[in-house]
Protein backbone atom coordinates (compact mmCIF):
# COMPACT_ATOMS: atom_id res chain seq x y z
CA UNK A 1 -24.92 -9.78 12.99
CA UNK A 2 -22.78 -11.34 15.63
CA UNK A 3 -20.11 -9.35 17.62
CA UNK A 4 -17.04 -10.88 15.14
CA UNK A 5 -19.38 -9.33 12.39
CA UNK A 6 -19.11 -6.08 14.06
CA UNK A 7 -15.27 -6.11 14.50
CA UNK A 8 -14.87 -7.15 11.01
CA UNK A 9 -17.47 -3.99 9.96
CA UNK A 10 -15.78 -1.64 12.54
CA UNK A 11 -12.10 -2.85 10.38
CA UNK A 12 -12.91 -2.64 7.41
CA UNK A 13 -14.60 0.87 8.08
CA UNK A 14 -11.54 2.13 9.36
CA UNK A 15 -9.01 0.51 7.12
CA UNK A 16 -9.30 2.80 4.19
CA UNK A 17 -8.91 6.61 6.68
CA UNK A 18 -5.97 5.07 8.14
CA UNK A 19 -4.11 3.69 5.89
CA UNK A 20 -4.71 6.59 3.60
CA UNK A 21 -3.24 8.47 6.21
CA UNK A 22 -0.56 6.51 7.01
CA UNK A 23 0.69 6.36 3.26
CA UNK A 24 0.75 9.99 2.89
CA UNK A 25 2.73 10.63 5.87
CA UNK A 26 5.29 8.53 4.68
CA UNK A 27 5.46 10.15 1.10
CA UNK A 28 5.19 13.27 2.70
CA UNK A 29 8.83 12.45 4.80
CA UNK A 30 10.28 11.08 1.89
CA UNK A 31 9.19 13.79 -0.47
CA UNK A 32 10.50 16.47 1.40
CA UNK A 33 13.07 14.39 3.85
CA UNK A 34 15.40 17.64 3.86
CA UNK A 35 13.01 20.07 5.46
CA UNK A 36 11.30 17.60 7.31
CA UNK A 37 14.57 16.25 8.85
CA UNK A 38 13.94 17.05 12.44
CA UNK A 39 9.83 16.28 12.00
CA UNK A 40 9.12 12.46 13.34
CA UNK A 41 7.13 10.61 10.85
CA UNK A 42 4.17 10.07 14.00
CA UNK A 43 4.13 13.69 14.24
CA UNK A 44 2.55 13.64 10.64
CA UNK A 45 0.74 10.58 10.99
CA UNK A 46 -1.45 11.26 14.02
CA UNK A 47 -2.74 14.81 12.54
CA UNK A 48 -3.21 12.71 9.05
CA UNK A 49 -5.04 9.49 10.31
CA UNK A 50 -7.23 11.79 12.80
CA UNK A 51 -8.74 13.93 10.08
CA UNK A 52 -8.89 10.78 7.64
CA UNK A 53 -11.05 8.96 10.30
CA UNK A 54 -13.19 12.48 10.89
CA UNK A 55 -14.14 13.01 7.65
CA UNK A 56 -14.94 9.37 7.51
CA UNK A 57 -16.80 9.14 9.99
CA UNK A 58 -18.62 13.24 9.40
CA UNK A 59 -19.64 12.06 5.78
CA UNK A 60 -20.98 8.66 6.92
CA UNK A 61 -23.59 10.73 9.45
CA UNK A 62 -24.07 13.53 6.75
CA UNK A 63 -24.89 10.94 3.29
CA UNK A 64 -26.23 7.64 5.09
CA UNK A 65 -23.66 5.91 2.93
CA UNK A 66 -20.38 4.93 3.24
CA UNK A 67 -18.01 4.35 0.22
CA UNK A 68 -18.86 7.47 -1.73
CA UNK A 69 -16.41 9.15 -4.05
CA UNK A 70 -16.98 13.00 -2.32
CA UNK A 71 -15.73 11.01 1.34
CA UNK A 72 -12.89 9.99 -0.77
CA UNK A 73 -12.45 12.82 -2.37
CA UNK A 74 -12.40 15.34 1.12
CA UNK A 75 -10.16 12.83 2.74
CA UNK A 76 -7.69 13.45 0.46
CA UNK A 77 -7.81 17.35 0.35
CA UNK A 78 -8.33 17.09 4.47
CA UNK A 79 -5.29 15.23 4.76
CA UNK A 80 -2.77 17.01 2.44
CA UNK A 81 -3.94 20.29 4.91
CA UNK A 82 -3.08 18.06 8.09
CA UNK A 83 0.01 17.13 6.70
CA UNK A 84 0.95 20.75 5.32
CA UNK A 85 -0.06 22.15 8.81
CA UNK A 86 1.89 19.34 10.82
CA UNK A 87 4.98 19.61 8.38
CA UNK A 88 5.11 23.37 7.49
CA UNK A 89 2.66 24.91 9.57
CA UNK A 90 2.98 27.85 11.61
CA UNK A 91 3.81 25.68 14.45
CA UNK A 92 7.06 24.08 13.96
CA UNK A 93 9.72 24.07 15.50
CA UNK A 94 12.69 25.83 13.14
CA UNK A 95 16.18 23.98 14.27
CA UNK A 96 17.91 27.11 16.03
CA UNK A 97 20.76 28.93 13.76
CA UNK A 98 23.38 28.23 15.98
């Protein structure tokens, strides 16, 4: 396998995590565009790609295989919990009352 071999690999690998991520960020900010108003979209999209490409990359180590259903199916549930923590967690930052 030459090095353009590898890139195209290393893409494709990596297409699915982030663009799973960066779809359900933006449904996320349209879904619930009132509350999540003052949230910018990257601050949902970072947390959402990063665990995408995690569990990816975790489940890829752990079943010698990529392209199962379970990686699919944790990168969804690992992503709705980035994007509930980034959007409604305990950290945000409430616009002030007055």
């Amino acid at each position: 396998m030459g090095p353009l071999d590898a890139l195209w690999h290393l893409f494709n690998f990596l297409l699915t995590p982030v663009g799973l991520g960066l779809i359900a960020a933006s449904l996320c900010k349209l879904a619930w565009w009132r509350p999540l108003r003052a949230v910018r979209w990257q601050r949902l999209a970072w947390p959402a790609v990063g665990v995408a490409v995690l569990i990816q990359i975790i489940f890829l180590v752990w079943l010698g295989r990529d392209g199962r259903m379970s990686t699919y199916a944790a990168q969804v549930v690992g992503v709705a919990l980035a994007l509930w923590w980034a959007a409604f967690g305990p950290r945000r930052r409430l616009p002030s009352a007055g």
